[in-house]
Protein backbone atom coordinates (compact mmCIF):
# COMPACT_ATOMS: atom_id res chain seq x y z
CA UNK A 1 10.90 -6.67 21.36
CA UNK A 2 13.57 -5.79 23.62
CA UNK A 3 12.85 -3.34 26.41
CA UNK A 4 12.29 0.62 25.60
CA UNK A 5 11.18 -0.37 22.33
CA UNK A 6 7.73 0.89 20.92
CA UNK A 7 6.11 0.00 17.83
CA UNK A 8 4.71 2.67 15.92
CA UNK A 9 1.10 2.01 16.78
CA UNK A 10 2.26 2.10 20.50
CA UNK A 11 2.15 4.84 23.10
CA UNK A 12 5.65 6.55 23.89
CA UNK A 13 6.04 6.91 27.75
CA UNK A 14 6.82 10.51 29.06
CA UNK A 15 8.57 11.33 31.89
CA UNK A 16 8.39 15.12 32.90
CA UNK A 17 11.43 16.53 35.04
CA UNK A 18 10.09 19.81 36.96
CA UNK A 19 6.27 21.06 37.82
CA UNK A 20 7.40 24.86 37.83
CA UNK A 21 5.76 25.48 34.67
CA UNK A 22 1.88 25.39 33.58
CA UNK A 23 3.47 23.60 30.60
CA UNK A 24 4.26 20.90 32.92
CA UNK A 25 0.12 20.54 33.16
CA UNK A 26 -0.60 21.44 29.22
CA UNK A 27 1.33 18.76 27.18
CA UNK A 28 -0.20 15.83 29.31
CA UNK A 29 -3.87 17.44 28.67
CA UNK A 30 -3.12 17.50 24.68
CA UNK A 31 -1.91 13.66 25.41
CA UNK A 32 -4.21 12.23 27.70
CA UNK A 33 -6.37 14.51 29.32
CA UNK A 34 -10.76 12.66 28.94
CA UNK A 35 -11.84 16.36 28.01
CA UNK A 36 -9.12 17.46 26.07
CA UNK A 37 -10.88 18.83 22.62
CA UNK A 38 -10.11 16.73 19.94
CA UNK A 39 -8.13 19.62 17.97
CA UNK A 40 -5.88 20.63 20.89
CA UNK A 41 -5.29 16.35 20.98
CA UNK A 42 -1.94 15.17 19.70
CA UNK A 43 -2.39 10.87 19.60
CA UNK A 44 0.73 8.99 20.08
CA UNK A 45 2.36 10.14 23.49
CA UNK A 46 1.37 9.34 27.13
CA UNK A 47 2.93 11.06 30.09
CA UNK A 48 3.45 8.56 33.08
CA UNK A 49 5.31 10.31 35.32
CA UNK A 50 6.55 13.61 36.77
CA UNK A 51 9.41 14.87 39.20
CA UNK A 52 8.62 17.56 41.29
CA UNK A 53 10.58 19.88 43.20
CA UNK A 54 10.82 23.09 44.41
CA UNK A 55 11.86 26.43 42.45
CA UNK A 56 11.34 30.29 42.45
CA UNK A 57 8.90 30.31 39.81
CA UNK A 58 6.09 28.83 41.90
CA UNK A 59 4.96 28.23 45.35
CA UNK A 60 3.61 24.90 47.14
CA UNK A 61 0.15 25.20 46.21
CA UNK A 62 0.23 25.93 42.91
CA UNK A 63 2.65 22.58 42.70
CA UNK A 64 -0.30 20.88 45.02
CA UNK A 65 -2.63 22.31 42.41
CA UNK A 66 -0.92 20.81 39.69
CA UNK A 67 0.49 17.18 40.77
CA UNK A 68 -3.59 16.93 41.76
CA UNK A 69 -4.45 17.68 38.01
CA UNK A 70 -1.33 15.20 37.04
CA UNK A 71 -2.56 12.48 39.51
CA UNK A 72 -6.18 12.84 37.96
CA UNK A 73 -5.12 12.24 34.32
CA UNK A 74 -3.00 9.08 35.74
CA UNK A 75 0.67 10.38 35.76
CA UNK A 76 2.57 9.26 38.81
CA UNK A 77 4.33 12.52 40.88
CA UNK A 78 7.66 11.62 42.77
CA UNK A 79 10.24 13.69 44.13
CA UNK A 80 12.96 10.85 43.52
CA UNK A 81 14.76 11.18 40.28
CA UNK A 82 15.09 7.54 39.29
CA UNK A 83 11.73 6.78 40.18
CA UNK A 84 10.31 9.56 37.67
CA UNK A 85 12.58 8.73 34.86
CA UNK A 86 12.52 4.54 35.49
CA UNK A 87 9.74 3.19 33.03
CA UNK A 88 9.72 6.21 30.25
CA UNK A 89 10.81 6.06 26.53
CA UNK A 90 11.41 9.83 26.58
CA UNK A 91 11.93 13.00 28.59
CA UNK A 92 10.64 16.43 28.65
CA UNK A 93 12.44 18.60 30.39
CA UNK A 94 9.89 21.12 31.82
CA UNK A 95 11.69 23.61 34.40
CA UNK A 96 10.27 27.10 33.99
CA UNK A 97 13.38 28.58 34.87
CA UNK A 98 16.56 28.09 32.76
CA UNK A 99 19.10 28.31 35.41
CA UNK A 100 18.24 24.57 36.13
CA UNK A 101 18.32 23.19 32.52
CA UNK A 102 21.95 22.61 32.35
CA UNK A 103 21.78 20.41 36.00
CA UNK A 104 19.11 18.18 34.72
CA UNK A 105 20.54 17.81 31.21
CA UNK A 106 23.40 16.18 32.80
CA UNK A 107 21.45 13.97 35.51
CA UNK A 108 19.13 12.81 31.98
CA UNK A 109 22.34 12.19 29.86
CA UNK A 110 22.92 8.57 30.58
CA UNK A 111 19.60 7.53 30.31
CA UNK A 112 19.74 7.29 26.28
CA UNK A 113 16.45 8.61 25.92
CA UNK A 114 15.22 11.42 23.64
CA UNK A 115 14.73 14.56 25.34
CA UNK A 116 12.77 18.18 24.53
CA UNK A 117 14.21 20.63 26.62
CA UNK A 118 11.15 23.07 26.90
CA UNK A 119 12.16 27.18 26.00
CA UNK A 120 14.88 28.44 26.66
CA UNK A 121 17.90 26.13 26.47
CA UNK A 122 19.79 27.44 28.90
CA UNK A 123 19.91 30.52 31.44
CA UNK A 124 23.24 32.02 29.12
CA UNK A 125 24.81 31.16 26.07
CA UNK A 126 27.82 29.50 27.62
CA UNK A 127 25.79 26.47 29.75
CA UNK A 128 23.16 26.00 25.99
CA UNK A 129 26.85 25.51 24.37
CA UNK A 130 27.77 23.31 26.98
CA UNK A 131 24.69 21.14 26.16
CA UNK A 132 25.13 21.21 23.00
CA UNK A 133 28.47 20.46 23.31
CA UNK A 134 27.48 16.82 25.36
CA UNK A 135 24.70 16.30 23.21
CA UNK A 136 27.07 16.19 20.55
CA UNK A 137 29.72 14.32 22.12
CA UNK A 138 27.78 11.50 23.55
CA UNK A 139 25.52 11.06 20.49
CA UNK A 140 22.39 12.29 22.44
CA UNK A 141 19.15 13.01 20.77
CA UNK A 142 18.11 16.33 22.11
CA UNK A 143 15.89 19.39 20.39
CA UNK A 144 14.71 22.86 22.70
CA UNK A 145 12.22 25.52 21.20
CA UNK A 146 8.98 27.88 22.06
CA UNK A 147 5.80 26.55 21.10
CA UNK A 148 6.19 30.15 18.85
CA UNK A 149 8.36 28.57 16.76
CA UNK A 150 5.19 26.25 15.28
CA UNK A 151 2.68 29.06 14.93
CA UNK A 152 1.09 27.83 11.51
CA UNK A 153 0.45 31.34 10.27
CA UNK A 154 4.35 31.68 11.15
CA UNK A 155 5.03 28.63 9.09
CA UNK A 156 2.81 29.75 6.42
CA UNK A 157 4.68 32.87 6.31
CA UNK A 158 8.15 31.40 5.91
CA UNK A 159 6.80 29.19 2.96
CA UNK A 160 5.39 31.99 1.56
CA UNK A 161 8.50 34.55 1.68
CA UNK A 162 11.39 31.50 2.20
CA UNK A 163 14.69 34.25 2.19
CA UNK A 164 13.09 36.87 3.83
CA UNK A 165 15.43 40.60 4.13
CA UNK A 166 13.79 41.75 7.09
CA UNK A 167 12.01 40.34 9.93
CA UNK A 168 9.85 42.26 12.33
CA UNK A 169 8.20 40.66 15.21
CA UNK A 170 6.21 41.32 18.75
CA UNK A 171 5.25 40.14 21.58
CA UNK A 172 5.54 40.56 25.50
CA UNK A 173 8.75 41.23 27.88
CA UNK A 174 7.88 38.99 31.03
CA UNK A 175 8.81 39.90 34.24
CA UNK A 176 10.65 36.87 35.94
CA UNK A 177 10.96 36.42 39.97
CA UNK A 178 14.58 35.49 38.67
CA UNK A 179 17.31 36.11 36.46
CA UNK A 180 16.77 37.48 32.41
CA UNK A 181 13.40 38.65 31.59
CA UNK A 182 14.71 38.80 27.90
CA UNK A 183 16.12 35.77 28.10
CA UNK A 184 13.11 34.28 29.67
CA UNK A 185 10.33 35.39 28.43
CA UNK A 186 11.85 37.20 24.98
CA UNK A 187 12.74 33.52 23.60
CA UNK A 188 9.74 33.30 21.82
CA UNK A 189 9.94 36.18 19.63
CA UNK A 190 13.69 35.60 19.06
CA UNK A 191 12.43 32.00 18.09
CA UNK A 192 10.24 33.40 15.67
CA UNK A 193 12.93 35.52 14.37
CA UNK A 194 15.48 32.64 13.91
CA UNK A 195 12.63 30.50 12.72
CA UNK A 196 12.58 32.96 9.83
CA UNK A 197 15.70 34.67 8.96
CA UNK A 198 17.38 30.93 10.02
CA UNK A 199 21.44 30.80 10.90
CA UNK A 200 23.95 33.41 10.83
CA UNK A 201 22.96 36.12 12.86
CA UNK A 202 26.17 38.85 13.35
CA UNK A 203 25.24 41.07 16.53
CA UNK A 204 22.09 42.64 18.89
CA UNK A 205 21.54 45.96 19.47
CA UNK A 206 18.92 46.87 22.13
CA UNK A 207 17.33 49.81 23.21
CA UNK A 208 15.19 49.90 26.33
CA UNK A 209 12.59 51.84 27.11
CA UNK A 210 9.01 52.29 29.58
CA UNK A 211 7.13 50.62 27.04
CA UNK A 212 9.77 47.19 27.06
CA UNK A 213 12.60 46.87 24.72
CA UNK A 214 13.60 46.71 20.92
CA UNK A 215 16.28 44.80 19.31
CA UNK A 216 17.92 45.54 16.23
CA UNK A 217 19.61 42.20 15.24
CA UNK A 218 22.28 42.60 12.04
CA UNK A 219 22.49 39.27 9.53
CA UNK A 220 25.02 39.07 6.37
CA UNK A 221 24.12 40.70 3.33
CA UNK A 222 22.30 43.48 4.95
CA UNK A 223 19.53 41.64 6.22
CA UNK A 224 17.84 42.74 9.40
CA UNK A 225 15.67 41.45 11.58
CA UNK A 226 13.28 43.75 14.87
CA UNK A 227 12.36 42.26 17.92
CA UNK A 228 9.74 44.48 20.15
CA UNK A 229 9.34 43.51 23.47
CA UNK A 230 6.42 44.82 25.30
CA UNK A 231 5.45 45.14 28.89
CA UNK A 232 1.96 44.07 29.54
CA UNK A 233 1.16 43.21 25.80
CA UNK A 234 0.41 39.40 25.31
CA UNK A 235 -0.07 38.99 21.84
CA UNK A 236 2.60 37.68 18.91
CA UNK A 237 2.73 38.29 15.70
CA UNK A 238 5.19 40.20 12.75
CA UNK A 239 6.19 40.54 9.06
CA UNK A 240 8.66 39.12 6.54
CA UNK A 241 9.55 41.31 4.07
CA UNK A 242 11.59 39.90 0.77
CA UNK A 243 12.70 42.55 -2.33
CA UNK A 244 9.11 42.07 -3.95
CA UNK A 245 6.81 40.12 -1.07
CA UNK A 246 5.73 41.33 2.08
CA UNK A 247 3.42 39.31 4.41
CA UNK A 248 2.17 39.88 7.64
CA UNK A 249 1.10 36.76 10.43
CA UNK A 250 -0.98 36.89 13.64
CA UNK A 251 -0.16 33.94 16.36
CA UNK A 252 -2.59 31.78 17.30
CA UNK A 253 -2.33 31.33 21.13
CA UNK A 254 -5.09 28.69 20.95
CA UNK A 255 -3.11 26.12 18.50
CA UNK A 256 0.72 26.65 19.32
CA UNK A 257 1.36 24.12 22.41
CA UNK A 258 -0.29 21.50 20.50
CA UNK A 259 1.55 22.40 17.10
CA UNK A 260 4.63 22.67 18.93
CA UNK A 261 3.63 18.90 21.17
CA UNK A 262 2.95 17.49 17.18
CA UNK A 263 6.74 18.04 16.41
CA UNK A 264 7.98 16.60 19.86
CA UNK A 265 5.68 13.75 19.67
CA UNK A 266 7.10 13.28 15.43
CA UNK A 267 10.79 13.27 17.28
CA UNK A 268 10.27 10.93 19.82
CA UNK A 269 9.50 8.05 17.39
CA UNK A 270 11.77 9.13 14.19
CA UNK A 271 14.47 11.05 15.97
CA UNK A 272 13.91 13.49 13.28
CA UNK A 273 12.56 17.68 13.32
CA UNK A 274 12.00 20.10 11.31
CA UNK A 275 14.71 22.26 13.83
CA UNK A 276 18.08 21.22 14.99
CA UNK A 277 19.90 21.74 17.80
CA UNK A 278 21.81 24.30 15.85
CA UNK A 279 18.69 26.55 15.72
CA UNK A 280 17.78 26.09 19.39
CA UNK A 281 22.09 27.12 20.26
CA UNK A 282 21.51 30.18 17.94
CA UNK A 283 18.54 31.52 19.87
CA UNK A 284 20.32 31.11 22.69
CA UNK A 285 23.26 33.00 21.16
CA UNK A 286 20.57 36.02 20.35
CA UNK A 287 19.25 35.97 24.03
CA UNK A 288 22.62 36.11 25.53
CA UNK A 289 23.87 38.99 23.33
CA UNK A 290 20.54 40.74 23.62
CA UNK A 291 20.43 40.67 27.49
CA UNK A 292 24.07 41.79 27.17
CA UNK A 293 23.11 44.44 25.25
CA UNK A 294 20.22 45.39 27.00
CA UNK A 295 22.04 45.74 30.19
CA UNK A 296 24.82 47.89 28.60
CA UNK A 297 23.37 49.71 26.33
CA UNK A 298 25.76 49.18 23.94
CA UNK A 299 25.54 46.33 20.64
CA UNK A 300 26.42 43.09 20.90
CA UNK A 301 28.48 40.39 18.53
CA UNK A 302 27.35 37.21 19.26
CA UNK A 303 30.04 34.39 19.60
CA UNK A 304 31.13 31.64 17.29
């Protein structure tokens, strides 16, 4: 078995690039962590190591706080870029803030490794095209999404109405120390959105208010789909609504980050999702001309 190589029965090695996010600390307890429950546990993957550095999102003790959780469960914490990505078989990419994505995409691309580029793709629409413009050209095996996207009563919704007409979905407007809060923080209701109304979307219109923000977002064929935004409201959830079906969903915050780890772990050793890079590009596309919009005032087309 040449090097890099894993059988199916075998472990595949993590590496983690970036310790700004609690994420960073909440994939390796579904892998590896001794009290981990057993239905948070996803079998299969084994972080080894993770690069730390510093970033606005965070301060030096939280990152002490977490590289000492890290160290506990085994997982080696450098600073040194080749040493965190030297004896892995994949890479998450696990920056809380999307202005970085686009730097560490690049320093990852010659590694041939699968990567999961945790939510969002990119900080704007033009650096997630130019990822998926060098995933594409250099044959690179990349997927990006919000644990959101794998909500089971989402899923069970989409199966349930498969072409819905309209979409309406919540949850909360996050405040970031930088950049987009929408773009930040309003990913995961715009990946539930795209997770059910799928490709195609035409333009954003958002109106801003106290309360957060609402976004109208205009599909072909006179579909529609509602994103609501809320400041200080923590909860997800929405409806699809078809010509004679209507169903409603609830997120469950307990299950989604090991729902979502399932489908990383699944394209790690097949190289195949149930989401493309496509979807995670046309998110990005709805964040950019949201935040656009929401800034303005005024709707937005997205680009093509």
């Amino acid at each position: 078995m040449h090097r890099g190589e894993r059988t199916m029965k075998e472990e595949i090695r993590v590496a983690l690039i970036g310790l700004d996010t609690s994420h960073s600390v909440e994939f390796p307890r579904r892998m590896q962590a001794p009290d981990c429950p057993e239905q948070l546990r996803v079998e299969g993957l084994r972080a080894v190591s993770c690069l730390r550095f510093e970033a606005p999102f965070t301060n030096k003790q939280v990152l002490d706080e977490r590289q000492k959780q890290l160290e506990a469960w085994g997982i080696r914490v450098t600073e040194d870029f080749d040493e965190a990505v030297a004896d892995c078989d994949a890479i998450m990419l696990e920056i809380n803030d999307p202005a970085y994505h686009l730097e560490y995409f690049k320093k990852c691309t010659g590694l041939n490794k699968p990567i999961f580029i945790d939510k969002p793709l990119a900080d704007n629409y033009e650096n997630g095209k130019a990822i998926y413009d060098m995933a594409k050209e250099n044959g690179i095996k990349v997927i990006s999404s919000s644990a959101l996207r794998f909500s089971q009563n989402l899923v069970d919704a989409c199966n349930k109405v498969e072409r819905p007409t309209n979409m309406y979905c919540y949850g909360p407007l996050g405040i970031p120390p930088v950049g987009s809060g929408i773009i930040w923080y309003g990913v995961h209701c715009f990946e539930m959105l795209e997770r059910a109304m799928g490709l195609g979307a035409v333009s954003v219109d958002v109106k801003k208010d106290n309360a957060g923000a609402v976004a109208v977002v205009e599909y072909p064929d006179k579909r529609r789909g509602i994103v609501e935004l809320t400041v200080g409201a923590y909860t997800y959830g929405g409806t699809l609504r078809a010509e004679n079906n209507n169903v409603s969903y609830i997120v469950d915050n307990f299950m989604f980050y090991t729902e979502e780890l399932r489908e990383v772990c699944q394209f790690f050793r097949t190289g195949e999702a149930s989401f493309s890079l496509d979807d995670a590009l046309e998110v990005m596309n709805l964040l950019d001309a949201a935040d656009k919009s929401y800034e303005t005032g005024r709707p937005v087309k997205l680009k093509r």
